[in-house]
Every structure is written in C-alpha cells, then in structure tokens.
Protein backbone atom coordinates (compact mmCIF):
# COMPACT_ATOMS: atom_id res chain seq x y z
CA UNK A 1 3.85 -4.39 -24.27
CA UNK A 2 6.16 -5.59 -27.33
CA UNK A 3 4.99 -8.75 -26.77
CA UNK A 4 2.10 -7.77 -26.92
CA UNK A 5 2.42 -6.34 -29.95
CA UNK A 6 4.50 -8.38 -32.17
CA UNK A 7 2.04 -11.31 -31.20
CA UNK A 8 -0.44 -8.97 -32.40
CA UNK A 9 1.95 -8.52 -35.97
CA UNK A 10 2.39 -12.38 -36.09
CA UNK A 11 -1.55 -13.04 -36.19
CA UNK A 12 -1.71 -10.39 -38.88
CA UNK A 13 1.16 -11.53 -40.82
CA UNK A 14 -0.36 -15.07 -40.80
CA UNK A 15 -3.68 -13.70 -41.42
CA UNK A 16 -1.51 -12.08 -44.52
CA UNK A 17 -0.25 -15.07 -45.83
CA UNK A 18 -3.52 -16.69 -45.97
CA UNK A 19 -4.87 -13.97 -48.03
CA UNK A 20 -2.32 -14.17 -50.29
CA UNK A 21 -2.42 -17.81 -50.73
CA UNK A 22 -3.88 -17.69 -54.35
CA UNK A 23 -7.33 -19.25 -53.63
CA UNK A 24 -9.76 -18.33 -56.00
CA UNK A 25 -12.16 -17.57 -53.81
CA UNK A 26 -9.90 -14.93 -52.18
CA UNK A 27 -9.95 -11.29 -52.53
CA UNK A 28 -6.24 -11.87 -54.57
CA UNK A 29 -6.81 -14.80 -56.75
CA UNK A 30 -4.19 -16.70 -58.58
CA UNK A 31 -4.10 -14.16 -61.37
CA UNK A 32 -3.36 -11.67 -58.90
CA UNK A 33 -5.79 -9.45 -60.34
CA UNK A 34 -9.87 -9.44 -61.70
CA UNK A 35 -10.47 -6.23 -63.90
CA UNK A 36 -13.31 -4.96 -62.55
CA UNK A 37 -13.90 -1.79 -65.89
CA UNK A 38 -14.62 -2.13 -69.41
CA UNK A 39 -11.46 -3.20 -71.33
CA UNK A 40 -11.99 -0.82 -74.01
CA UNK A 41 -12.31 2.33 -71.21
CA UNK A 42 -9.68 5.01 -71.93
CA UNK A 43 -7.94 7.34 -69.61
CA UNK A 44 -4.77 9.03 -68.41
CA UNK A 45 -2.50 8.66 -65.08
CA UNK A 46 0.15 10.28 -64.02
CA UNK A 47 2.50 9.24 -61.38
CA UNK A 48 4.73 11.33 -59.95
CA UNK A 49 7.60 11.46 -57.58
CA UNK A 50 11.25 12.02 -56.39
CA UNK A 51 13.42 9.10 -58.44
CA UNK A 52 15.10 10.15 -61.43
CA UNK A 53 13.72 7.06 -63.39
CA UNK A 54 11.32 4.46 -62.33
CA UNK A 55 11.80 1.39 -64.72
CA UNK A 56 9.98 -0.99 -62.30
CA UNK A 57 7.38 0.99 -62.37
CA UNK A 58 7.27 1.46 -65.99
CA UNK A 59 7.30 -2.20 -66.39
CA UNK A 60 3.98 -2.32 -64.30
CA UNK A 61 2.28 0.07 -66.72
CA UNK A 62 2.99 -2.14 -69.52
CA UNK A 63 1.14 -4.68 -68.21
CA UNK A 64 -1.57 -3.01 -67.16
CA UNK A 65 -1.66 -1.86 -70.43
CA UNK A 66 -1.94 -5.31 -71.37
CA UNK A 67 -5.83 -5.06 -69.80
CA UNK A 68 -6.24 -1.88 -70.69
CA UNK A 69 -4.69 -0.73 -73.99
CA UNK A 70 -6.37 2.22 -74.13
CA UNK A 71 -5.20 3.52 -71.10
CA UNK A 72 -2.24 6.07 -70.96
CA UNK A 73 0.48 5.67 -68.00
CA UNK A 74 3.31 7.88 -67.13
CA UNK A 75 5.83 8.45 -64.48
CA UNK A 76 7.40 11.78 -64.08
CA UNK A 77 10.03 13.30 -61.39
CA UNK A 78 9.08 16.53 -59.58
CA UNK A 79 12.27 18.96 -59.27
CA UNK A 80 12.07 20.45 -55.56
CA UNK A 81 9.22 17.26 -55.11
CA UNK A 82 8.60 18.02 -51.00
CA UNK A 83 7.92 21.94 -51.80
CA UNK A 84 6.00 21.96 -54.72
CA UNK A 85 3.74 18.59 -54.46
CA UNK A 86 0.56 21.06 -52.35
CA UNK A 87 0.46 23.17 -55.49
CA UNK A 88 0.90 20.50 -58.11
CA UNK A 89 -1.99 17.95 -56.30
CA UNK A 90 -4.24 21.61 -56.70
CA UNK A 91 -3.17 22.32 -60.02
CA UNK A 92 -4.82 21.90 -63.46
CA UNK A 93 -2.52 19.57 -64.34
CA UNK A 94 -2.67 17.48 -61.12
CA UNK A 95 -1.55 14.16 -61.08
CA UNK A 96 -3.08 10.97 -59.98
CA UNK A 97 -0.62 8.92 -57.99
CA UNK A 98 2.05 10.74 -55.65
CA UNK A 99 4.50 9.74 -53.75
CA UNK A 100 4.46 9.94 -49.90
CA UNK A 101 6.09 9.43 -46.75
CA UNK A 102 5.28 8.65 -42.79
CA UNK A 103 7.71 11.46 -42.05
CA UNK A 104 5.23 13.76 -43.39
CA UNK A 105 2.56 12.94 -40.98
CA UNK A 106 2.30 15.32 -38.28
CA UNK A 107 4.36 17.92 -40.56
CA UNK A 108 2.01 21.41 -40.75
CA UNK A 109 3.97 21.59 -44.14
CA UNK A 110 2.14 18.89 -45.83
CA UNK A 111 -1.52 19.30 -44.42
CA UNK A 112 -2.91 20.90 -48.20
CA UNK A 113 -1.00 17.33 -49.32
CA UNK A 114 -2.97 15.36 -46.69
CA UNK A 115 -6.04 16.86 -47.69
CA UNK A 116 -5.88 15.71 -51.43
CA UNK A 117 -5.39 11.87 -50.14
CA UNK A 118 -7.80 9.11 -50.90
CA UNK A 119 -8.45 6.85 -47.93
CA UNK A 120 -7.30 3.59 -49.79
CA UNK A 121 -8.67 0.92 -46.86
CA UNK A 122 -12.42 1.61 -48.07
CA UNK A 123 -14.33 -1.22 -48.73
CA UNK A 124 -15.25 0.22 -51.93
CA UNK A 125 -11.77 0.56 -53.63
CA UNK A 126 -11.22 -3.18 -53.12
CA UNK A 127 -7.36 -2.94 -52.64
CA UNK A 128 -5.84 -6.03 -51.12
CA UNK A 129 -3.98 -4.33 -48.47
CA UNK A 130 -3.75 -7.99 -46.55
CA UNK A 131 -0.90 -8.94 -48.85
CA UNK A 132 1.10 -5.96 -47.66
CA UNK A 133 3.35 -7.29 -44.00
CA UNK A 134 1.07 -5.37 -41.12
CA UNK A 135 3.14 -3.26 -39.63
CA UNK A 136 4.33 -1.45 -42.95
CA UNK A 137 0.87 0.11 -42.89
CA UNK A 138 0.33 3.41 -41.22
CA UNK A 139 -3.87 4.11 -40.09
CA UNK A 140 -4.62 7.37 -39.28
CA UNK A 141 -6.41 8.47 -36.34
CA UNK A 142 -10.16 7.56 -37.53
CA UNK A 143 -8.59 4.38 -38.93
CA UNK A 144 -7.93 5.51 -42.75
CA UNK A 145 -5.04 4.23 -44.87
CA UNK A 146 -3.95 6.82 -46.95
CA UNK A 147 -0.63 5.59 -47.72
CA UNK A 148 0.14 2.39 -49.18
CA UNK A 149 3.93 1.25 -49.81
CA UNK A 150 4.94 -0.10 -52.71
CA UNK A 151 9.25 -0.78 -51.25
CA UNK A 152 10.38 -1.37 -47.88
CA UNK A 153 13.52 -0.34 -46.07
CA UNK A 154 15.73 -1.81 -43.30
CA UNK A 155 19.17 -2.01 -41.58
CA UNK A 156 21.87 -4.24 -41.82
CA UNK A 157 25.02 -5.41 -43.61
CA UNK A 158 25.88 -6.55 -47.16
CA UNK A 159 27.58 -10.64 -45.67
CA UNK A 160 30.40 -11.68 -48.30
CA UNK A 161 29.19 -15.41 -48.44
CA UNK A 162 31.77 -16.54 -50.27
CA UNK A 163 34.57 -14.80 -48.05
CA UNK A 164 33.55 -16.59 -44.77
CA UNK A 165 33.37 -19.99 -46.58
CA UNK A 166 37.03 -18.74 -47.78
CA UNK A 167 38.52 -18.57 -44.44
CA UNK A 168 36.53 -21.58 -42.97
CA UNK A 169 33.84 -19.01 -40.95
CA UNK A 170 30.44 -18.77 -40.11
CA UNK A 171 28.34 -15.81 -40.27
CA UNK A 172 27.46 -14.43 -37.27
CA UNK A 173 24.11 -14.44 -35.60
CA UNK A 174 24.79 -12.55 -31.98
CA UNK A 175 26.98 -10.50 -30.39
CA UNK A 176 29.73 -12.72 -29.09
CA UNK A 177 29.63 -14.44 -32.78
CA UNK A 178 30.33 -10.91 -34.07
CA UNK A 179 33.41 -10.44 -32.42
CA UNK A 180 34.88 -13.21 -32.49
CA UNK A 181 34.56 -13.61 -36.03
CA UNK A 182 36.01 -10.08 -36.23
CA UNK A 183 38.93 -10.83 -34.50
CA UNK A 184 39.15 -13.89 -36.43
CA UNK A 185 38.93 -12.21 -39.62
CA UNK A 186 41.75 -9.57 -38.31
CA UNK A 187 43.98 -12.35 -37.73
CA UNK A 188 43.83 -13.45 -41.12
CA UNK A 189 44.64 -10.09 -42.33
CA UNK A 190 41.82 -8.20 -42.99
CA UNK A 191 41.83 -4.81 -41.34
CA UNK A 192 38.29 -3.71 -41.48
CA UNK A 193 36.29 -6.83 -41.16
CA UNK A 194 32.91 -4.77 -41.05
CA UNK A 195 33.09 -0.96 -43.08
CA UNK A 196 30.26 1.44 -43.99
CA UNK A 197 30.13 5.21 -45.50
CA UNK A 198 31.31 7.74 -42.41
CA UNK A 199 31.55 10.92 -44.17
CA UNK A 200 28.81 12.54 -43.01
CA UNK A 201 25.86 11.98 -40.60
CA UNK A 202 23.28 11.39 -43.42
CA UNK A 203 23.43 7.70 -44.20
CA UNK A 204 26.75 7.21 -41.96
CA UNK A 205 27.17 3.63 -40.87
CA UNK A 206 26.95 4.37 -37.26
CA UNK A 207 23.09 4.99 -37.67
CA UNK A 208 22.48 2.15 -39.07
CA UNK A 209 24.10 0.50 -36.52
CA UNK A 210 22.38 2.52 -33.38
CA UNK A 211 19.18 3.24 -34.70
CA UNK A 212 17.43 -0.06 -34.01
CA UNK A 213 18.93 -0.67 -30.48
CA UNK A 214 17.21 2.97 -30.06
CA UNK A 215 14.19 2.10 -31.18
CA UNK A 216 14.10 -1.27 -29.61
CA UNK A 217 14.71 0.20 -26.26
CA UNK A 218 11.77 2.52 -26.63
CA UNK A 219 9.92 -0.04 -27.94
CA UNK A 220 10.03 -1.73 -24.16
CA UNK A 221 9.41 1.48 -22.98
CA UNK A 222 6.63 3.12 -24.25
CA UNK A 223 6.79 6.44 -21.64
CA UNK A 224 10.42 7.06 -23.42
CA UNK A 225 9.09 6.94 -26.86
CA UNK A 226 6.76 9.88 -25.80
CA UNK A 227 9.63 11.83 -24.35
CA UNK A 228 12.09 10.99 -26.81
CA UNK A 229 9.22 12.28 -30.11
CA UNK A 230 8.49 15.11 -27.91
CA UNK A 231 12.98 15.68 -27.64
CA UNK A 232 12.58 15.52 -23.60
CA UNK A 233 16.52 15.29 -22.51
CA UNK A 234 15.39 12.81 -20.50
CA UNK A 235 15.06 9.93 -23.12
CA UNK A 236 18.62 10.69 -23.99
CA UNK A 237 19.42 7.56 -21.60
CA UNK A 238 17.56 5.62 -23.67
CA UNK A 239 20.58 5.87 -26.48
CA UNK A 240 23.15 5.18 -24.41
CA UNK A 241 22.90 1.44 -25.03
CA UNK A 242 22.99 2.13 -28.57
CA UNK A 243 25.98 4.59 -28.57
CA UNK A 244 28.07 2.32 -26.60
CA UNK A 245 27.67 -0.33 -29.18
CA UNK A 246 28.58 2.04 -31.91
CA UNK A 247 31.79 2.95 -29.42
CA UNK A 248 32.67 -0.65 -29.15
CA UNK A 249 32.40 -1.25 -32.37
CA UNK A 250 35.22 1.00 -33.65
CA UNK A 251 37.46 0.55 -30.22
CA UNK A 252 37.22 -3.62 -30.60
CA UNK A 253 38.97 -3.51 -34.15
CA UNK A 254 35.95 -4.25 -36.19
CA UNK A 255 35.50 -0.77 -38.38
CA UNK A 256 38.62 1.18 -39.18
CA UNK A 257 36.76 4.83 -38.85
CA UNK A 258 39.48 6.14 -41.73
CA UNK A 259 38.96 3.39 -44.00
CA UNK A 260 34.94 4.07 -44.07
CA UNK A 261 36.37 7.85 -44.56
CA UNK A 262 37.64 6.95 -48.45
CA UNK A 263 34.06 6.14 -49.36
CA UNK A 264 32.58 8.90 -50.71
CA UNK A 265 28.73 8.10 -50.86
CA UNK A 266 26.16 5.43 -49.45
CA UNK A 267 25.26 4.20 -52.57
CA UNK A 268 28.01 3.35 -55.47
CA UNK A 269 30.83 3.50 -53.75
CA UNK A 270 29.77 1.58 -50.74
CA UNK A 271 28.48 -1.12 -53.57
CA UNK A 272 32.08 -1.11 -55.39
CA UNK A 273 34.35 -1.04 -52.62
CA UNK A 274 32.33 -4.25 -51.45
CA UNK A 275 32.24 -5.52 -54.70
CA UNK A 276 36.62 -5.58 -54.44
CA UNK A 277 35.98 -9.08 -52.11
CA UNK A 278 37.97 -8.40 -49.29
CA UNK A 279 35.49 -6.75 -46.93
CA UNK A 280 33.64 -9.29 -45.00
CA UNK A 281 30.52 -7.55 -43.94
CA UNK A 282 29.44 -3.53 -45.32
CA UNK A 283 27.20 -1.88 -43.14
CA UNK A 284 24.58 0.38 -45.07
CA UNK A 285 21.00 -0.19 -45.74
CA UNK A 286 18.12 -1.69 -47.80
CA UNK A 287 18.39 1.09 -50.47
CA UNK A 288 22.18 0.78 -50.81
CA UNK A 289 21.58 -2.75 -51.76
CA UNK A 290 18.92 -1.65 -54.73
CA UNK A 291 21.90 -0.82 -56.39
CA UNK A 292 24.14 -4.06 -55.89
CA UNK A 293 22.27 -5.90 -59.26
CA UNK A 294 23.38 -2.98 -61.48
CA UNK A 295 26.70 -2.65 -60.14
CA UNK A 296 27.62 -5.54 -60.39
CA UNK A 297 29.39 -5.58 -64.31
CA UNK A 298 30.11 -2.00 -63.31
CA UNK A 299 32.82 -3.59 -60.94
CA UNK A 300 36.17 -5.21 -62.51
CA UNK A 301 36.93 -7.14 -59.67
CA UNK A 302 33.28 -8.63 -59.30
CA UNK A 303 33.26 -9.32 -62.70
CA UNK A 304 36.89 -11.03 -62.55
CA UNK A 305 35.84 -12.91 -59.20
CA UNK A 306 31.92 -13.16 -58.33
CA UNK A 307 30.70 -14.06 -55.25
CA UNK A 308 27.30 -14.52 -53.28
CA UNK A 309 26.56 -12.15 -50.78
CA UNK A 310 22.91 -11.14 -49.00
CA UNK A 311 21.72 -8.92 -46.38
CA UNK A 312 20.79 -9.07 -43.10
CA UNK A 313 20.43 -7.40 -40.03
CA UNK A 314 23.36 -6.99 -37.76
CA UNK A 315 23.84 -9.28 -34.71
CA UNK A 316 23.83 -6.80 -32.31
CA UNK A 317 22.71 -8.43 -28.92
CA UNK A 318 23.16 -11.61 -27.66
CA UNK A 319 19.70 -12.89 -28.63
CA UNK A 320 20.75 -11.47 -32.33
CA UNK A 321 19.75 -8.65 -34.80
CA UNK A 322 16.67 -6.32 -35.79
CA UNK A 323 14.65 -6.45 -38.30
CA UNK A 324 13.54 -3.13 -38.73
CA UNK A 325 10.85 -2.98 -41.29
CA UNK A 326 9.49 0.46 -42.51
CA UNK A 327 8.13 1.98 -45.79
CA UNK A 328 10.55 2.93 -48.01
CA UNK A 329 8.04 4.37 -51.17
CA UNK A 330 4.30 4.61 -50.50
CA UNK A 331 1.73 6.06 -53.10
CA UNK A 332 -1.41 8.19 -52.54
CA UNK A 333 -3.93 8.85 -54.68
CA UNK A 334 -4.99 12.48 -55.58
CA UNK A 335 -9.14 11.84 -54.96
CA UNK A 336 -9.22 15.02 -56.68
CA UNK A 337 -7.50 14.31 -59.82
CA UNK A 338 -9.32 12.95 -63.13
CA UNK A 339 -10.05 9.85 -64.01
CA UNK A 340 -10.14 8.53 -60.58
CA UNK A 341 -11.82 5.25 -60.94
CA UNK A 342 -9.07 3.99 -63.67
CA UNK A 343 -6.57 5.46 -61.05
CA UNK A 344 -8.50 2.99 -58.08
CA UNK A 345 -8.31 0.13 -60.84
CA UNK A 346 -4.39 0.73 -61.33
CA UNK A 347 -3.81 0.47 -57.55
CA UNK A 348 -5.93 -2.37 -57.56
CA UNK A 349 -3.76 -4.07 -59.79
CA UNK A 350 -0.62 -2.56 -58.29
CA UNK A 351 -1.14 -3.58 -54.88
CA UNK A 352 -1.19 -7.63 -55.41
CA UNK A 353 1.71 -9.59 -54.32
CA UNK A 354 2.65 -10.92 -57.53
CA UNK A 355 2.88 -7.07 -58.64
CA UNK A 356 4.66 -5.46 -55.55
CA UNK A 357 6.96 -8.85 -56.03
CA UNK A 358 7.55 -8.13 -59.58
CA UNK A 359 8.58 -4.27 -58.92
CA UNK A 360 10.45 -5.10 -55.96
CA UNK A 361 12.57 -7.52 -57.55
CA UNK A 362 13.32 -4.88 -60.71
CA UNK A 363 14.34 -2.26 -58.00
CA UNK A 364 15.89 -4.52 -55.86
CA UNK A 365 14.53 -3.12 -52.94
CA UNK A 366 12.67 -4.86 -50.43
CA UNK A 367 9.22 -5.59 -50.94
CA UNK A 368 6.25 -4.92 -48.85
CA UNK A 369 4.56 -8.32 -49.39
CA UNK A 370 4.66 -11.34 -46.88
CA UNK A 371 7.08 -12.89 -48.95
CA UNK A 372 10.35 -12.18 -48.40
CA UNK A 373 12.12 -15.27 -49.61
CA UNK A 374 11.63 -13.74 -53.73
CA UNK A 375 15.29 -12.28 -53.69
CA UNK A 376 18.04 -14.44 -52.48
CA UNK A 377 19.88 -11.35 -51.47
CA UNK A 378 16.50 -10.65 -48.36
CA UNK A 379 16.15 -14.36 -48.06
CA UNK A 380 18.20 -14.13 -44.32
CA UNK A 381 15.47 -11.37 -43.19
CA UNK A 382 12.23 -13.98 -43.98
CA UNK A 383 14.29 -15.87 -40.87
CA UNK A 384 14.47 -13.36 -38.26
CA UNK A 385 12.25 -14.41 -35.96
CA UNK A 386 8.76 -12.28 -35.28
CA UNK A 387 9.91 -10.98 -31.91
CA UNK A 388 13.03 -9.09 -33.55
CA UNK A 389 11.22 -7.57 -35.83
CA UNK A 390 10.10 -3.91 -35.64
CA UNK A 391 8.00 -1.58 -37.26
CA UNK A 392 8.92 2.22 -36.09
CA UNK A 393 5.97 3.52 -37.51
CA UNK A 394 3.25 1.18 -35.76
CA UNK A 395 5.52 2.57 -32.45
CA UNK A 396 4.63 5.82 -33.53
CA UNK A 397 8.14 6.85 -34.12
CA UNK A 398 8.92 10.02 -35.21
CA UNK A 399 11.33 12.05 -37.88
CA UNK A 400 12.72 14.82 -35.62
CA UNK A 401 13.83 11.66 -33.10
CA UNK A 402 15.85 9.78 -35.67
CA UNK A 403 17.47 13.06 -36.27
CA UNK A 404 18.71 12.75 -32.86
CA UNK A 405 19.63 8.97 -32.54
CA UNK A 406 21.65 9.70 -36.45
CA UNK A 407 23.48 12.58 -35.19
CA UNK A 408 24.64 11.63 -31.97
CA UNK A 409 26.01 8.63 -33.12
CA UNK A 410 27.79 9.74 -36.31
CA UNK A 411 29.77 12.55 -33.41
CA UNK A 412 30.14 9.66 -31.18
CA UNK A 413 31.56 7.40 -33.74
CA UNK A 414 33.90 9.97 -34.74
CA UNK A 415 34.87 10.47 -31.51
CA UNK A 416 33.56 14.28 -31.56
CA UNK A 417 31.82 13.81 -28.24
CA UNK A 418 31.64 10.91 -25.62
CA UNK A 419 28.91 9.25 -25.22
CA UNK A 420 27.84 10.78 -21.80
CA UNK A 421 27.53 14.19 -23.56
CA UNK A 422 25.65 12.70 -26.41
CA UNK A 423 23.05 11.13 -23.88
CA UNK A 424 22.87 15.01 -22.28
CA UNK A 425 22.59 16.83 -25.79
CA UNK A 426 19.59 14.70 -26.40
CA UNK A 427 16.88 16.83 -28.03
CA UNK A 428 19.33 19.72 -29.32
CA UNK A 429 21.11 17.75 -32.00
CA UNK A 430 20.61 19.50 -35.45
C-alpha cells in the first residue's frame, strides 16, 4: 500500500513540475502571475497569525503592491491566536487571510473556524495549487482544499560539511554509515558526534529522531495507523522499532544525553552551539534551521571560522533516512470577510512558485513548491529518493498520536522508562 501510494505522489509530483515549468500557455506562466482585476481597484487585507513578525511576508505585499498600488496589506499577530481566531473570523473587524493547521482538523474546538474557510481548489479562484509538492495538500472529505501551505517542515540534522571534510569523512547515508562515522568521529575526540535540545519533551531530539520510523511503520500498516489515531494500546508495538533506535542511539556513544541537557531551547541555542564547529551533526528540525541565516553574525565563532553545513534527514535504516514532508504554515481565507475577490487575487499571486520560493528563502524554511534545490542548505532533501519520502497528513496521521510517539521517546531517551513499558503506556502518555 506505500507503494502504492508514493507511486501515486511521484506521478503527481511530476505532474507538478510540469505545471510549473514556465510555459506560457500554462496556468503559472513565466511571470508567475496574470492580474486578472483592474490595476487601479482599491481594497484592504489583513493577514493574521501566530509569528511575532512576518518580514517574508511583508516583502510579498510589496510586490503585490507593485500591481496593485492601491491596495492596502497588513500582517498582524493574534495574542492567545488558537482561542480567539472563531471570534475574530466573526467579528467586525475580521480578517481576510488566517493562519491554519492540519492539527486542527477533526478538533470540535475549531469547527466555527472551519466554517469561515474558503474552499481554495475551486475552479473559479484559479490558484495554482499544482506547483505546491502533492502530498503537502490536505482535501477534505467532499474533496475541498481549504488549507493551502505557504512553509514546510521536516526532520533531520544540521551536517557540519566542512567538519567531515576536516577529518577526511563522509557523511553518512544509512545506518551502518552512521555509526561508524560516530565512532570514528569519537576517536578523533569529539564526544558528542550527533547532539540535539533534551530538556523537555516539546521539540526534544529524540522525537525527531523516532517520529518518522513511527510513522513509517504505520505507513506499511495501515490497520495500526487506525489503532494508533484512535490510542488503541495495541499500536504501541508499532514504536518499539523507533524507541530502540532512540535507545541505541544514546547507549552506542553517539549523543551524550547531558551535553544536549546545557541547551536550553530548540531554536537559538541549538543554532549557536552548532555554530561553535565542533559538533558534527545537530539533530532538530526544519524550523530550527529558519533561524541558522540570522544567526549566523550573531555567533563569534562562526563569524571567526565559517563553514558550510545543510540539512538532511537522518540515516536511520539501512536503506537510509525519511523525508518527512508536512505543512509547516498554511493560510485560509475568511469567505466571509470584505473584499474577498482582492483577497482570491492575493492568493493567486501568493501561491506561484516563484512567490512561495521567494518567501521561503526569506524565512528560511522549507518551501512547499517542487523545487527544493532553491536553498543550498534543503538541497540534500531534493535527493531523497520518492519512496522515503512521507507525507503524515495524506496517511491521515493524527495530533493526539504524535503526542504519544514525542513523549515516550523523550522518557525513553532519558532513561525514565524502558522501552517495553513505553510500548505498554501507549495511548496514556500526556
């Protein structure tokens, strides 16, 4: 059945690429972009969302402004966004753009939010949702898009290129290669060849280590997937593979557990103590490394010594890593909210791939689109080959099972529980 269905996101991903190809004939045309209203049309959108700033897409507003100068653009950040965006969507002062997330779906919370969303795959908006990668797009169950991201997210490690070229090593692409270059890098002196944040569960390293074996082995199992949304104990067996990796991790040498402990957050620190050159790979995430480009002058010992570094996924099986693709920021649009066809013609412009390109690469975050070689830094995930990658959402995975799979490892990791109790707890973590 995964076979099935990453043949299925190949053909669409190809299908993709020839959309975006720049023909003119082509719903996306060189330009990116065809207005479609009067220049001279006037009008007001507001954006809001969660971030405390949004430069990138601040810079997209200016050059929509460039079409439409008469058009005003804002962005603004929601205090307490996930319990106040029902009201604000119903308010006078309701906004045009939102942000949004798959976790919401299926959330009671969030159905007077649902019922304010546009359904953005009609014909009639003309949004070139083809240049977004497949499986990053979630259809609802009559087959409506009412989500479209703008960032993607995935799980890997931060590679010091410059380090292994250093000590004459080659970065690893499977499990044997990992620990052996481990142990290699151990005998040269460095004590933590791979480290990640491990204060607490949110963000901890060990998640982003065992989440995509989990989902991977309920992705060849789709009758566990279904027991392990529903939290039936009985797809707690499923995690053991991924648990034991964790275990082996931190037993084999390669993470020193109280080294991660000095890092005090997933974002800046794990950036600057990276940025000090001696640790070989950091384990964190996609949105960790949106904050490598800025950092970087912010760190005296990157500025003193620079060196190249990217991200990929980590070699966790024999046959390699995962390349676990999800939506990191989507937008909706309010239908309700004024001036909704200039709002349709903004997301029309937004969602190009010269656009979600241009915002990804200010945010340094990875972007939907099918092209994935634009940074340098996500160039190694444009190689992972189509049958490692997956898309949790297309599974139909669910929030209150990655609260299990995070959990259970960050105990197990810390050596709080062994693994056999974690794979009995399953479905009672909280």
């Amino acid at each position: 059945m995964k076979k099935r269905l990453f043949t299925i996101l190949l053909i669409c991903a190809l299908v993709s690429l020839t959309a975006c190809g720049g023909k003119p004939q082509q719903k996306e045309t060189a330009a990116g972009f065809k207005p479609t209203l009067d220049k001279s049309a006037s009008g007001s959108i507001t954006v809001v969302g969660s971030y405390d700033n949004f430069e990138a897409l601040e810079a997209e507003f200016d050059r929509f402004n460039q079409i439409y100068p008469n058009v005003q653009l804002s962005y603004v950040k929601m205090d307490d966004y996930n319990n106040v965006l029902g009201m604000a969507l119903a308010s006078d002062d309701k906004p045009n753009i939102f942000f949004s997330n798959s976790w919401m779906i299926g959330n009671e919370q969030y159905s007077t939010v649902f019922s304010h969303m546009e359904d953005l795959s009609s014909a009639e908006l003309g949004l070139n949702l083809d240049c977004i990668r497949p499986g990053l797009i979630n259809h609802d169950s009559e087959g409506h898009v009412l989500m479209v991201p703008v960032f993607a997210r995935s799980y890997g490690m931060l590679v010091n290129n410059d380090l292994f070229d250093k000590e004459g090593l080659t970065i690893p692409t499977t499990w044997e290669e990992l620990m052996a270059v481990c142990e290699a890098f151990r005998g040269k002196g460095y004590a933590s060849p791979m480290m990640g944040y491990s204060l607490k569960s949110s963000s901890c390293f060990m998640n982003t280590v065992a989440y995509p074996l989990f989902v991977a082995a309920l992705a060849d199992a789709p009758q566990a997937l279904a027991l392990a949304n529903d939290l039936d104990p009985a797809a707690g067996e499923y995690m053991r593979p991924a648990l034991e990796t964790v275990e082996r991790l931190i037993q084999n040498g390669c993470i020193d557990v109280e080294a991660c402990d000095r890092i005090e957050d997933n974002y800046t620190q794990v950036i600057l103590r990276f940025f000090e050159g001696d640790v070989p790979m950091m384990i964190c995430t996609g949105d960790t490394v949106s904050g490598t480009q800025k950092r970087e002058s912010l760190s005296e010992a990157f500025v003193s010594s620079p060196f190249r570094y990217s991200f990929m996924p980590i070699p966790l099986t024999n046959e390699g890593g995962y390349f676990i693709d999800s939506p990191s920021i989507q937008f909706s649009v309010n239908k309700d909210c004024d001036d909704l066809d200039m709002t349709n013609e903004f997301m029309r412009f937004l969602i190009t791939s010269e656009e979600l390109n241009k915002m990804a690469s200010v945010k340094r975050l990875v972007t939907p689109s099918t092209d994935l070689s634009l940074d340098p830094v996500y160039a190694p995930l444009a190689q992972v080959a189509p049958e490692r990658i997956i898309a949790p959402e297309m599974l139909g995975v669910q929030d209150p099972l990655t609260v299990q799979i995070r959990i259970a490892a960050f105990q197990v990791g810390k050596g709080d529980i062994t693994v056999e109790e974690a794979v009995a707890k399953y479905g009672s973590f909280e």
